[in-house]
N, C-alpha and C. Protein backbone atom coordinates (compact mmCIF):
# COMPACT_ATOMS: atom_id res chain seq x y z
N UNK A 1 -8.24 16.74 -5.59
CA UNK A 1 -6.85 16.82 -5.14
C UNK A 1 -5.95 16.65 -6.36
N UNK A 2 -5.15 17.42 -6.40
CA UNK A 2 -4.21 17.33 -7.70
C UNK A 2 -3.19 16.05 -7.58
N UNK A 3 -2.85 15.79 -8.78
CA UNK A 3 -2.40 14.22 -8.88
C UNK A 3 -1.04 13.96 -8.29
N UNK A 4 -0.86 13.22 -7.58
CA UNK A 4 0.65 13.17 -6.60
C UNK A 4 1.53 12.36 -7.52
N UNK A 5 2.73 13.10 -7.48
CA UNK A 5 4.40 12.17 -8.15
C UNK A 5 4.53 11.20 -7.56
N UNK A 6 3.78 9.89 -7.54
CA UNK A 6 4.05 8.75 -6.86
C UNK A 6 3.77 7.56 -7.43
N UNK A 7 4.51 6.33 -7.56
CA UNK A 7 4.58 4.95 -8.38
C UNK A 7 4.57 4.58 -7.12
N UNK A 8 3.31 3.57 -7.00
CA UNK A 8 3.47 1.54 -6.11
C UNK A 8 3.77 0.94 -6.99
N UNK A 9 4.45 0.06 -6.23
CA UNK A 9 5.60 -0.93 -7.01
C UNK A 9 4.87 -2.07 -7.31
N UNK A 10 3.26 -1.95 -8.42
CA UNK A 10 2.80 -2.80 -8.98
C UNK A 10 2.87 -2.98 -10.70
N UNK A 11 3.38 -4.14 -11.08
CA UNK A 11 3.13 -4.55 -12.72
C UNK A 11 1.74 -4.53 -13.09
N UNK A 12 2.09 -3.64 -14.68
CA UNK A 12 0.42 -3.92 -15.51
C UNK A 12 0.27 -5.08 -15.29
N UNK A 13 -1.13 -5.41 -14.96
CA UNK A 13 -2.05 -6.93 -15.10
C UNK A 13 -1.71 -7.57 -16.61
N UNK A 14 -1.45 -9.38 -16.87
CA UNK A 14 -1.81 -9.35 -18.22
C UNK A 14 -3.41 -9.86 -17.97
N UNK A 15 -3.87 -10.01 -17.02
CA UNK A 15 -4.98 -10.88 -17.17
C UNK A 15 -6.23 -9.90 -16.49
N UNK A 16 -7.51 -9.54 -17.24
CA UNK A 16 -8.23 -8.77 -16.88
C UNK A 16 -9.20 -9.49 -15.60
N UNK A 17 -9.60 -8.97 -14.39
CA UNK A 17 -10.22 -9.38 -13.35
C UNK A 17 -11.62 -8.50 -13.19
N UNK A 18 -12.43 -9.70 -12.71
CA UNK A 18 -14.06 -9.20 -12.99
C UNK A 18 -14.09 -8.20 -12.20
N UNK A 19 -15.09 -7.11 -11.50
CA UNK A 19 -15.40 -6.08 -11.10
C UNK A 19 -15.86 -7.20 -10.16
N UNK A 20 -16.56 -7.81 -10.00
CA UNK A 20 -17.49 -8.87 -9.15
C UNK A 20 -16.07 -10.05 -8.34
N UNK A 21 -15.47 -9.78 -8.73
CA UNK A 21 -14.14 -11.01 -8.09
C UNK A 21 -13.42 -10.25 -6.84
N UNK A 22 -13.74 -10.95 -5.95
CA UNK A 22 -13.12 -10.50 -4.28
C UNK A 22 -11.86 -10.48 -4.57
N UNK A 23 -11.01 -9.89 -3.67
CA UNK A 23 -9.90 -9.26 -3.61
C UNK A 23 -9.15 -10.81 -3.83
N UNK A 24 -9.33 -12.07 -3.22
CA UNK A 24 -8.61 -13.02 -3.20
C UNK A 24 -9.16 -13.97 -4.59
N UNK A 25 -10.23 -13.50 -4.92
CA UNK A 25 -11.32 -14.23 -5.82
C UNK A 25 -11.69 -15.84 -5.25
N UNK A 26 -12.00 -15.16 -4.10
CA UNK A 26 -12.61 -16.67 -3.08
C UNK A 26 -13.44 -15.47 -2.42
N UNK A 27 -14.76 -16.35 -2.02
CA UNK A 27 -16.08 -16.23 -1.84
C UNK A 27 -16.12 -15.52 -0.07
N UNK A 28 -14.89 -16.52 0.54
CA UNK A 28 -14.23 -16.85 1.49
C UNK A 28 -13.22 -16.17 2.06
N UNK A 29 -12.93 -15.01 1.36
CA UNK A 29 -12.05 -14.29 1.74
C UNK A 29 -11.82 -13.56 3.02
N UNK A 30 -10.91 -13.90 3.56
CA UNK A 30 -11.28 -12.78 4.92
C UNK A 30 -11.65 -11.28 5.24
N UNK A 31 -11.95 -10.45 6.02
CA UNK A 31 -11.98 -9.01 6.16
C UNK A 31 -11.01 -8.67 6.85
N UNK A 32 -10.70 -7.69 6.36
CA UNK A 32 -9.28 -6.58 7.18
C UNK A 32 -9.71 -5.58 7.71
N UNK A 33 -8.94 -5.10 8.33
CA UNK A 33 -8.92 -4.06 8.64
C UNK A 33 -7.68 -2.97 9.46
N UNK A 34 -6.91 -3.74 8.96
CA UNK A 34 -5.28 -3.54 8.80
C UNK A 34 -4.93 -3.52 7.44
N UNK A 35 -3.85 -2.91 6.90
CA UNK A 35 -3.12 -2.52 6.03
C UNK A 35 -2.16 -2.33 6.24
N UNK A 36 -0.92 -2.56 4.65
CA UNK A 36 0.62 -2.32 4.06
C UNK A 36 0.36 -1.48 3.25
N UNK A 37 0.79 -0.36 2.58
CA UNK A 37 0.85 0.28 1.17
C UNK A 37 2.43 0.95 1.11
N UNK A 38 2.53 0.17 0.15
CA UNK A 38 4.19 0.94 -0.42
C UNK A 38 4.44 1.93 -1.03
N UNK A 39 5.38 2.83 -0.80
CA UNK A 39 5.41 3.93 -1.96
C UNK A 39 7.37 4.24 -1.84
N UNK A 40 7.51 4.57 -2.93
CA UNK A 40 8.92 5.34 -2.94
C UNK A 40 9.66 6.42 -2.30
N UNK A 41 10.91 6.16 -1.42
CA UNK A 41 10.82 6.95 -0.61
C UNK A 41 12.50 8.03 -1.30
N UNK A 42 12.50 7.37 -2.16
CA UNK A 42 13.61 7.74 -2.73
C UNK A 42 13.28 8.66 -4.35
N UNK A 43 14.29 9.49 -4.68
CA UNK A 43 14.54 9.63 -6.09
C UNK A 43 14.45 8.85 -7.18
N UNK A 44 13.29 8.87 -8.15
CA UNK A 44 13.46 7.98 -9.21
C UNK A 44 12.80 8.57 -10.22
N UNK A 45 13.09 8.94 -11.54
CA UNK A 45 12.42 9.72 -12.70
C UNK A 45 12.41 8.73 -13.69
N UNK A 46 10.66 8.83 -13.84
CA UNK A 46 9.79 7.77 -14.90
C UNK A 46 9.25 8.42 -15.67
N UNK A 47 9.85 8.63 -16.79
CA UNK A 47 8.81 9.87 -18.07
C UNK A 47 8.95 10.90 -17.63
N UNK A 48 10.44 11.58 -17.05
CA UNK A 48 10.48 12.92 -16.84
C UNK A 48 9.84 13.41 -15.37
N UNK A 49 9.19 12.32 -14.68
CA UNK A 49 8.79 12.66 -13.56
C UNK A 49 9.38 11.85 -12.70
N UNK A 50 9.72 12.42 -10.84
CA UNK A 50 10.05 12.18 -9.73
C UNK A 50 9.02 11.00 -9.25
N UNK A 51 9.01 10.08 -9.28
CA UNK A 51 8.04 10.00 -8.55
C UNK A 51 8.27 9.44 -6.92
N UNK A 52 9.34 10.10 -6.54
CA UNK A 52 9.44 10.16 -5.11
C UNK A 52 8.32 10.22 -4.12
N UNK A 53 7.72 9.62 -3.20
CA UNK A 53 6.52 10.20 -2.22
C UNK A 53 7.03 9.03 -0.64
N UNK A 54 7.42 9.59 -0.02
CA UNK A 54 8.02 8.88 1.22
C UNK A 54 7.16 9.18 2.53
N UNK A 55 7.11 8.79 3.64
CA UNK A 55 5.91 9.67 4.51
C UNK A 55 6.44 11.00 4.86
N UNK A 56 8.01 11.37 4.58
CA UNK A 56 7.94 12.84 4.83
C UNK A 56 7.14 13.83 3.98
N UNK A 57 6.70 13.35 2.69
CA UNK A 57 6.05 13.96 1.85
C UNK A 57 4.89 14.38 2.16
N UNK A 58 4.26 13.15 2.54
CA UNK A 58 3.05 12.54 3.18
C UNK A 58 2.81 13.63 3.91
N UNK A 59 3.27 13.61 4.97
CA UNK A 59 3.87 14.69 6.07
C UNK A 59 3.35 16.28 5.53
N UNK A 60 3.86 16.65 4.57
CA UNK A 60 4.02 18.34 4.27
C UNK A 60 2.51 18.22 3.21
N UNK A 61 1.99 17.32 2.51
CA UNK A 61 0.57 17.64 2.05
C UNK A 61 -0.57 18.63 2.84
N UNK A 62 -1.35 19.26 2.47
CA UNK A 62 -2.08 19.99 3.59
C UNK A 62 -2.79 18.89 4.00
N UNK A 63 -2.44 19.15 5.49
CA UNK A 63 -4.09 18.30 6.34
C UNK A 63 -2.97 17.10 6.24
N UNK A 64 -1.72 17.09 5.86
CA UNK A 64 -1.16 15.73 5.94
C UNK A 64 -1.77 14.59 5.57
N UNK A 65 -2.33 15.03 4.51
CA UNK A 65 -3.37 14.00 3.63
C UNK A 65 -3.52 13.82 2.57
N UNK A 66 -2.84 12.96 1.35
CA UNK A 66 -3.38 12.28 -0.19
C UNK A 66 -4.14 11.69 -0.54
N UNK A 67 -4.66 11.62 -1.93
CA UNK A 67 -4.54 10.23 -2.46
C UNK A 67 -3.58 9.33 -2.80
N UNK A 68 -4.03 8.06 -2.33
CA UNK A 68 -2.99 6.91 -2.52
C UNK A 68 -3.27 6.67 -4.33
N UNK A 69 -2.93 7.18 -5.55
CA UNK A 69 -3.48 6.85 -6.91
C UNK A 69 -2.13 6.29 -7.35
N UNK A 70 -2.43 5.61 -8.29
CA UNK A 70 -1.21 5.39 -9.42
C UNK A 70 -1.27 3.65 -9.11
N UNK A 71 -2.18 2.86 -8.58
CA UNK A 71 -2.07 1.28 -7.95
C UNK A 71 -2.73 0.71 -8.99
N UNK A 72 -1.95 -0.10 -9.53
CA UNK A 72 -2.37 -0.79 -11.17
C UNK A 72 -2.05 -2.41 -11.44
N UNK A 73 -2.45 -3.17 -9.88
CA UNK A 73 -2.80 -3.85 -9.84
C UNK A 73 -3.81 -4.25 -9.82
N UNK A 74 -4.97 -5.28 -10.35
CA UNK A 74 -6.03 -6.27 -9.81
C UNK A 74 -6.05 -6.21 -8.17
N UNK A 75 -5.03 -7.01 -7.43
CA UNK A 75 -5.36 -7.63 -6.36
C UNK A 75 -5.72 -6.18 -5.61
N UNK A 76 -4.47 -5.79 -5.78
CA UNK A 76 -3.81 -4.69 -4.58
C UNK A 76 -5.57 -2.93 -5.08
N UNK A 77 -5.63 -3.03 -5.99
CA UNK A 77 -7.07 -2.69 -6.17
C UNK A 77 -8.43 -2.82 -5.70
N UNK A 78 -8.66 -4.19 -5.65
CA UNK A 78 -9.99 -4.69 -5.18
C UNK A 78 -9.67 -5.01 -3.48
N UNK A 79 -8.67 -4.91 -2.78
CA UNK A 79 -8.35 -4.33 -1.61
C UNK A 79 -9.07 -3.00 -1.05
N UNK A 80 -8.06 -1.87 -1.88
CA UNK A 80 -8.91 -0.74 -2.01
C UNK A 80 -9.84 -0.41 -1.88
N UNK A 81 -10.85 -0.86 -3.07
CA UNK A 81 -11.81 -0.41 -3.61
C UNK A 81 -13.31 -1.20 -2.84
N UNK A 82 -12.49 -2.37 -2.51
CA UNK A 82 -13.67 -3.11 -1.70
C UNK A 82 -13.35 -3.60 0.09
N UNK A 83 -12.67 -3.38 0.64
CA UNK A 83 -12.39 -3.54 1.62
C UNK A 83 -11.93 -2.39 2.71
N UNK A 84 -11.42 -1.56 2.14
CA UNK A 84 -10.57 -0.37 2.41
C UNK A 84 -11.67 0.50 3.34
N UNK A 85 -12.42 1.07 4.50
CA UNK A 85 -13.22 1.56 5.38
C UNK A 85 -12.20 2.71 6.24
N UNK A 86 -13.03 4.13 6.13
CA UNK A 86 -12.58 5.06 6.74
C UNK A 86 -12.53 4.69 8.49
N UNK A 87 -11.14 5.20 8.62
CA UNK A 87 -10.99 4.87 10.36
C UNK A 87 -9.95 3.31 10.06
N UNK A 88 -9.79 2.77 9.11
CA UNK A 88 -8.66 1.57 8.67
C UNK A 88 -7.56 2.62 9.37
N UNK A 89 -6.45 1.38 9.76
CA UNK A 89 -5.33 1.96 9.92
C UNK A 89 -4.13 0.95 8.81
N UNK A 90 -3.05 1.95 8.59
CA UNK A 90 -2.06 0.86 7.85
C UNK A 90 -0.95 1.22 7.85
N UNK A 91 -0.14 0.51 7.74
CA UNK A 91 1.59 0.41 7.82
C UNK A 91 2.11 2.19 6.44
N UNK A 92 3.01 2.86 6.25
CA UNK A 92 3.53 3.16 5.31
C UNK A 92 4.59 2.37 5.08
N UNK A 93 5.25 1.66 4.18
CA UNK A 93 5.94 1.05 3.80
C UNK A 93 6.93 1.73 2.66
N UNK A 94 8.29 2.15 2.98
CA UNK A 94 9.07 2.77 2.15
C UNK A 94 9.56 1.36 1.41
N UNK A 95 9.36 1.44 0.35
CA UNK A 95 9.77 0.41 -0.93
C UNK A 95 11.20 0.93 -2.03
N UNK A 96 11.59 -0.32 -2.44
CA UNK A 96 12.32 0.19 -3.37
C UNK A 96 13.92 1.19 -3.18
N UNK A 97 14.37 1.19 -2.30
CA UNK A 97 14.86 1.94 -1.77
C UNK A 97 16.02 1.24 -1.12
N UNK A 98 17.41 2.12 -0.63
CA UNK A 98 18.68 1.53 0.04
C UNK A 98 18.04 0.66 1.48
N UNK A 99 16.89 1.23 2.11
CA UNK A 99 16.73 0.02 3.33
C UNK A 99 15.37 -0.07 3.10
N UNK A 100 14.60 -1.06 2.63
CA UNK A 100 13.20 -1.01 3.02
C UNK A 100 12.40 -1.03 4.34
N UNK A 101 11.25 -0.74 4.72
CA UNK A 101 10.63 -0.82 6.17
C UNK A 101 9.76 -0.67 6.24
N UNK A 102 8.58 -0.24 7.64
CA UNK A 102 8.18 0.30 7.65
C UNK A 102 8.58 1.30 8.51
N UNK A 103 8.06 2.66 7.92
CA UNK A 103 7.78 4.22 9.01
C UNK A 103 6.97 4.69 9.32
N UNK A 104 5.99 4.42 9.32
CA UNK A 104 4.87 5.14 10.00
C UNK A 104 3.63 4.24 9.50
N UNK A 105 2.61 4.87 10.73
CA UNK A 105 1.10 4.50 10.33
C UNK A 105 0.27 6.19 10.09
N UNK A 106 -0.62 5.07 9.00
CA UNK A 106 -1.67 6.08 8.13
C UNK A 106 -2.88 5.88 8.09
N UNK A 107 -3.73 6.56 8.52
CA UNK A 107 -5.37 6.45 8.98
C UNK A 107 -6.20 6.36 7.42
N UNK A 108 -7.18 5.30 6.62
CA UNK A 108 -7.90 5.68 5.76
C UNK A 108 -8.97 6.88 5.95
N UNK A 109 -9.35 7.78 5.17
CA UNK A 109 -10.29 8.55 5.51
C UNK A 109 -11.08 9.25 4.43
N UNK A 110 -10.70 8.45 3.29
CA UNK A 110 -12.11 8.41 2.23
C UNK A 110 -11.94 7.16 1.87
N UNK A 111 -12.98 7.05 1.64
CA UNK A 111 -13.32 5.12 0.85
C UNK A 111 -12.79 5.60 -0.57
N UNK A 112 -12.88 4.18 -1.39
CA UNK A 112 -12.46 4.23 -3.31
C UNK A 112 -13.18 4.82 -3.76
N UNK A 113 -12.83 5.54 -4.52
CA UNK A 113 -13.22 6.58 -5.78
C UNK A 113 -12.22 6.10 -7.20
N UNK A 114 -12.43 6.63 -8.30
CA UNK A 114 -11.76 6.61 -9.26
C UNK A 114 -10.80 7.35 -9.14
N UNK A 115 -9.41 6.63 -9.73
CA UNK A 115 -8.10 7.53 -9.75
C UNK A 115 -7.97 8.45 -10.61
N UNK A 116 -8.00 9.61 -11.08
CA UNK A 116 -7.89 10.18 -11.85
C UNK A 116 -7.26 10.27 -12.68
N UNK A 117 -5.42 9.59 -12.08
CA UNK A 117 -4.27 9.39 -13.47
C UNK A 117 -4.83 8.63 -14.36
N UNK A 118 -5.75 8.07 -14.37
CA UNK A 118 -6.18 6.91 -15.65
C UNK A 118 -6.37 7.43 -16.73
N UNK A 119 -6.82 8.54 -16.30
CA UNK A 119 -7.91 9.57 -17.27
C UNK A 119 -6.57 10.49 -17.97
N UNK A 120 -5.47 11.00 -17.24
CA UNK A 120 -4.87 12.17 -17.89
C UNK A 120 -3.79 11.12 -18.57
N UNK A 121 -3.86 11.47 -20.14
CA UNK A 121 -2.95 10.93 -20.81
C UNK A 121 -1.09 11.78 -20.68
N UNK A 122 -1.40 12.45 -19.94
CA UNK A 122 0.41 13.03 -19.47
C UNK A 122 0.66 12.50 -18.34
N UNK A 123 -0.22 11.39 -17.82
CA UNK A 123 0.43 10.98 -16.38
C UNK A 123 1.14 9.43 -16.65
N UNK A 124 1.52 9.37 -15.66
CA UNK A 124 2.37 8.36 -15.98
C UNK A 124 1.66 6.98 -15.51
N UNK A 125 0.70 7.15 -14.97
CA UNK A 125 -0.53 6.53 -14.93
C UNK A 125 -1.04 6.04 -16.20
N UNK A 126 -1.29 6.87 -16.78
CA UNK A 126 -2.23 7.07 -17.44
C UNK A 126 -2.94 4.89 -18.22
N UNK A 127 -4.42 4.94 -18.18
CA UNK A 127 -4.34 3.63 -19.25
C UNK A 127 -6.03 4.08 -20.25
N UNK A 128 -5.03 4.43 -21.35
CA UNK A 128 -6.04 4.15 -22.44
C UNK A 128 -7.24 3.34 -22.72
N UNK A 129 -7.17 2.38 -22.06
CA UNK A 129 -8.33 1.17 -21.94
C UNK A 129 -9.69 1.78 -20.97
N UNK A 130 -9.26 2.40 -19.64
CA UNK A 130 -10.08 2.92 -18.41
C UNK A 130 -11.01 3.86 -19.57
N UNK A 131 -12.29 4.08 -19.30
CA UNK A 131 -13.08 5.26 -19.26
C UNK A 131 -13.65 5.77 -18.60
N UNK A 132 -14.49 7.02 -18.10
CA UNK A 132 -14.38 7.56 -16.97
C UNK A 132 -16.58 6.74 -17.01
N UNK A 133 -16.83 6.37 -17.86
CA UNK A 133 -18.20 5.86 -17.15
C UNK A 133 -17.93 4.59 -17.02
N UNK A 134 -16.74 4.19 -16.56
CA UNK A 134 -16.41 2.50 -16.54
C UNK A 134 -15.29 2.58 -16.06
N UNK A 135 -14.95 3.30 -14.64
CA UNK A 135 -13.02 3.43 -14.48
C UNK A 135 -12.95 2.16 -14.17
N UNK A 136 -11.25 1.84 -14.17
CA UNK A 136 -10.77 0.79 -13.52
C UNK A 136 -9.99 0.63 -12.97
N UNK A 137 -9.36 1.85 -12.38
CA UNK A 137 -8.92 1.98 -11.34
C UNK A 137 -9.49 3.07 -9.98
N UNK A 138 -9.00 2.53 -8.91
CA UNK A 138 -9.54 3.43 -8.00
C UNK A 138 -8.46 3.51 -6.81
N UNK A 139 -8.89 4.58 -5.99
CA UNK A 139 -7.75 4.88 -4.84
C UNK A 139 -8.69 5.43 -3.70
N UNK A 140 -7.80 5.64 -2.37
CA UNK A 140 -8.28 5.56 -1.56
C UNK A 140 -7.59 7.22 -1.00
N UNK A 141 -7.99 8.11 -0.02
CA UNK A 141 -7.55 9.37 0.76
C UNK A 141 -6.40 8.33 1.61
N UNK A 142 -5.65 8.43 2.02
CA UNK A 142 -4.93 8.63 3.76
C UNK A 142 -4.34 9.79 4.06
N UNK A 143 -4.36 9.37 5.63
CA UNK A 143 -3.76 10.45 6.09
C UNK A 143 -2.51 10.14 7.33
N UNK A 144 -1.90 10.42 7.67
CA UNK A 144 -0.81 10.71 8.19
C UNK A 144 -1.08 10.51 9.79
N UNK A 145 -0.84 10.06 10.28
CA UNK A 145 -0.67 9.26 11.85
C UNK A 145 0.19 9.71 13.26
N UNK A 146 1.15 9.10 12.68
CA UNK A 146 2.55 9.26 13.29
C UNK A 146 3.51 8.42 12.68
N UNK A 147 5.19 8.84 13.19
CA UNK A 147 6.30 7.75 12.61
C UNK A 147 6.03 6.84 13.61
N UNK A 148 6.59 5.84 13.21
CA UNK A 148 7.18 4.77 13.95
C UNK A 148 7.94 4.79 14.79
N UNK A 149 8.38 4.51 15.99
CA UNK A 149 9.29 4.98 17.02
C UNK A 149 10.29 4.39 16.75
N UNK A 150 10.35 3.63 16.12
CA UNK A 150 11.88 3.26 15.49
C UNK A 150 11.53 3.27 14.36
N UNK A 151 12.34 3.21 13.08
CA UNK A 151 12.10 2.17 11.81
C UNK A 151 12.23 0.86 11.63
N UNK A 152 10.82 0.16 11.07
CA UNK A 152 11.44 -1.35 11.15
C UNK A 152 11.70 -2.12 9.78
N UNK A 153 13.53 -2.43 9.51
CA UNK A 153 13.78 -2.49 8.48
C UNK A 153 13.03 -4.34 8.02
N UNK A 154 12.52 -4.52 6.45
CA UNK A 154 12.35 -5.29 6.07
C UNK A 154 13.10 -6.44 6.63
N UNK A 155 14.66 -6.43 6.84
CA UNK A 155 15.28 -7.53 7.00
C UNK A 155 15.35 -7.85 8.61
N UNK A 156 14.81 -6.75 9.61
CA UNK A 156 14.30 -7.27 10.38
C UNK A 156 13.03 -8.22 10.53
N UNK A 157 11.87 -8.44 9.88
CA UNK A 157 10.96 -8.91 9.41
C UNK A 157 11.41 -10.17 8.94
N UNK A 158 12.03 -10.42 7.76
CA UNK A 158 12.35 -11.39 7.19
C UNK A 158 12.93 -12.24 7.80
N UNK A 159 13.87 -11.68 9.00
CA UNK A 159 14.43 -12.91 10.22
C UNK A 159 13.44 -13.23 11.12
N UNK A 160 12.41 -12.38 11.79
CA UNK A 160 11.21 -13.13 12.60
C UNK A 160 10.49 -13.89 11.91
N UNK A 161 10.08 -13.81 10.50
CA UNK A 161 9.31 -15.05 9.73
C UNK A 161 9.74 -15.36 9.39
N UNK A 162 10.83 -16.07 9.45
CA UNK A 162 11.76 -17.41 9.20
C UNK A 162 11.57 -18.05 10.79
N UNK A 163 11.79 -17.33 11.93
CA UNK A 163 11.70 -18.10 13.64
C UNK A 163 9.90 -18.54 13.30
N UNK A 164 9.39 -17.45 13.54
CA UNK A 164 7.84 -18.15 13.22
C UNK A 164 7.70 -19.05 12.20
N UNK A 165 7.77 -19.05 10.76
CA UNK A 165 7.58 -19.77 10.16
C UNK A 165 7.67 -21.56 10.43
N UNK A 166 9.06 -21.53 11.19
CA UNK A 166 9.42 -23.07 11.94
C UNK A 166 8.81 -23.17 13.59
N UNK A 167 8.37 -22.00 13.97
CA UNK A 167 8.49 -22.52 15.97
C UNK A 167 6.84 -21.86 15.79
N UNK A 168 6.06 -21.11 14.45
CA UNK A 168 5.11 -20.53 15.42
C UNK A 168 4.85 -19.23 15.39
N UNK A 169 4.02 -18.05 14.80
CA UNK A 169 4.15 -16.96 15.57
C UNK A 169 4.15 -15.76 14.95
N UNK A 170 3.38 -14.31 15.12
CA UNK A 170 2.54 -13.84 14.40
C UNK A 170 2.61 -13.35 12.96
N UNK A 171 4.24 -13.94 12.26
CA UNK A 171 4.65 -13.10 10.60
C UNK A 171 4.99 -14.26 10.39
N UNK A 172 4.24 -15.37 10.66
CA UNK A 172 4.31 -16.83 9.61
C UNK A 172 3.42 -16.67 8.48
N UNK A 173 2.51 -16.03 8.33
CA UNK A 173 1.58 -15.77 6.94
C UNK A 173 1.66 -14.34 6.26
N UNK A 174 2.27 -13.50 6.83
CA UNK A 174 2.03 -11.70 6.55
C UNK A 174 2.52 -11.82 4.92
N UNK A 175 1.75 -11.41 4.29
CA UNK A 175 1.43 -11.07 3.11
C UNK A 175 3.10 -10.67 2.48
N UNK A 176 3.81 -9.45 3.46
CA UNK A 176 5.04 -8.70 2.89
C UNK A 176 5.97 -9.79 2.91
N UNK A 177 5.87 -10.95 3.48
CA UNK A 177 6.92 -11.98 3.21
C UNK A 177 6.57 -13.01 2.44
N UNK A 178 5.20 -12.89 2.46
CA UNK A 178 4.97 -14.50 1.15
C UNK A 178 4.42 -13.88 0.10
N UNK A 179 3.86 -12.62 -0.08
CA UNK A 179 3.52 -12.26 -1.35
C UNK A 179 4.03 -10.42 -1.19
N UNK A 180 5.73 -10.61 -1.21
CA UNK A 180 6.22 -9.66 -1.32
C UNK A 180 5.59 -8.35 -2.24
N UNK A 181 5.53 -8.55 -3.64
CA UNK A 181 5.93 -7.89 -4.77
C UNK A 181 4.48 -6.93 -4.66
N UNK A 182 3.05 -7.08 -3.86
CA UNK A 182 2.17 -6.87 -3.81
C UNK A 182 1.86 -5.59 -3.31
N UNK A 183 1.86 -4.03 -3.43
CA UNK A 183 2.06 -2.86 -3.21
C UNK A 183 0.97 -2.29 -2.33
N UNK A 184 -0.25 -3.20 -2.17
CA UNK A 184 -1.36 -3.00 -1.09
C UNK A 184 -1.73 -4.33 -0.71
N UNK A 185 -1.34 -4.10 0.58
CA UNK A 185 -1.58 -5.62 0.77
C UNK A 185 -2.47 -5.99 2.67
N UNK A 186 -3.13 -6.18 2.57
CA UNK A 186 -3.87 -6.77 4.29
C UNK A 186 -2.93 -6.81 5.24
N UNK A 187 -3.15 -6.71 6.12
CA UNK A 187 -2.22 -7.21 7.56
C UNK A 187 -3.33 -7.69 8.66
N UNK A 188 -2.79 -8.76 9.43
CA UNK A 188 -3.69 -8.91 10.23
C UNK A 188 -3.52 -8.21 11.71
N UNK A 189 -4.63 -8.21 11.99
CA UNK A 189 -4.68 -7.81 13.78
C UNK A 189 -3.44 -8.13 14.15
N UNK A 190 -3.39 -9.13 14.53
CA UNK A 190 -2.55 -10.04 15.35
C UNK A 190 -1.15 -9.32 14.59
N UNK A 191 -0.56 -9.57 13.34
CA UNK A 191 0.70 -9.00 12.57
C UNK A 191 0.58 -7.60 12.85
N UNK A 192 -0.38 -6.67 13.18
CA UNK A 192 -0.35 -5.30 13.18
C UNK A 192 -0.07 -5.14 14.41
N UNK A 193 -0.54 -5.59 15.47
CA UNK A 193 0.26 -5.76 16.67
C UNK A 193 1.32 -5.99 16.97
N UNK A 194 1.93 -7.17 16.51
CA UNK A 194 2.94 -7.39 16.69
C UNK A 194 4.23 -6.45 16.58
N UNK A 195 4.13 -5.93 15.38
CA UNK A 195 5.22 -5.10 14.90
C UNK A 195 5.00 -3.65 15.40
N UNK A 196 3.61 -3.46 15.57
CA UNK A 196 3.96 -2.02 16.62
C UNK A 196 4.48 -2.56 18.01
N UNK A 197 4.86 -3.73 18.50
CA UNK A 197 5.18 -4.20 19.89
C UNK A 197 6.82 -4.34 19.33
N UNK A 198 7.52 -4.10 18.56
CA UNK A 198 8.92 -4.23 18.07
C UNK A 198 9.14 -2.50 18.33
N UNK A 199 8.65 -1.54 18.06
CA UNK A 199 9.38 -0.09 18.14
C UNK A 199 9.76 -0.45 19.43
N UNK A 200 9.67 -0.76 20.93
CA UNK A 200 10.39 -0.64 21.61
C UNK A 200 11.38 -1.23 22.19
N UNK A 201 11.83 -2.24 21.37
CA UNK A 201 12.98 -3.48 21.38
C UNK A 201 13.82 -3.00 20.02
N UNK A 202 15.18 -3.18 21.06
CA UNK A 202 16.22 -2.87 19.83
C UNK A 202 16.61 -4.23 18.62
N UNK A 203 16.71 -3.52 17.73
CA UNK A 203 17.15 -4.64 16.72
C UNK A 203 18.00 -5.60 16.83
């Protein structure tokens, strides 16, 4: 698949993480099988490139299907690469942008492979360090679902886990409010429920 105009809103690592270190680097880590992944849903040029990709994009791919590449985090990686199972479902999350949210859900439907921007030194990807008999990064296929029957803006979110957080209740731990900045991130059952049970209640 040819390489998509798209930045997650993850910082280079300074600290290198083992190949062998779980996504949480506890032994103990839980399993998912829910998902967040962010991408830009807006205009933004990084080295001459757009890297706009919103789910309408998503949307017009053939087969309504990418790779998720360009994720150059540790954590938000070994997610991916080790947890990530075709038939996963996950949030799209428009990031970065005049309203954040989510809009739609996206079906996994290839497991991790190596990203290829690592490798092309014109991408904006690109990392000199990766080699291709030792990548170190990897990405996952999705595909395209449906929208959301409403959009649900971030700052809707951010006011239910503040009520839960004090009384109780299912976005007292969700990853997008305590470890915002994180561009692939778990969701649980229970949180993935929940917020598809919000499209039909008004804001």
């Amino acid at each position: 698949m040819p390489p998509r105009k798209r930045r997650k809103l993850d910082q280079k690592p300074k600290t290198k993480s083992s190949s062998k270190t779980s996504s949480l680097g506890n032994k103990d880590t839980p399993t998912y099988s829910h998902w967040l992944m962010k991408s830009e849903p807006e205009t933004r040029i990084e080295k001459g490139v757009d890297v706009k990709f919103g789910i309408t994009e998503l949307k017009a791919e053939p087969n309504q299907t990418a790779c998720w590449d360009g994720v150059r985090n540790y954590q938000a990686r070994n997610f991916m690469r080790d947890q990530m199972k075709v038939g996963h479902k996950a949030f799209f999350y428009h990031s970065n942008c005049k309203e954040p949210g989510i809009a739609g859900i996206v079906e996994i439907v290839k497991e991790s492979y190596p990203d290829h921007t690592q490798f092309d030194s014109k991408d904006i990807h690109f990392d000199s360090s990766s080699k291709k008999d030792n990548p170190k990064w990897f990405m996952v296929d999705v595909k395209f679902v449906r929208m959301m029957k409403r959009f649900i803006p971030l700052s809707e979110l951010k006011a239910l886990h503040l009520k839960h957080k004090s009384r109780g209740g299912a976005l007292q731990n969700m990853f997008l409010l305590t470890r915002p900045r994180l561009s692939v991130q778990p969701v649980s059952k229970e949180e993935f429920d929940f917020i598809v049970s919000l499209e039909g209640k008004e804001n």
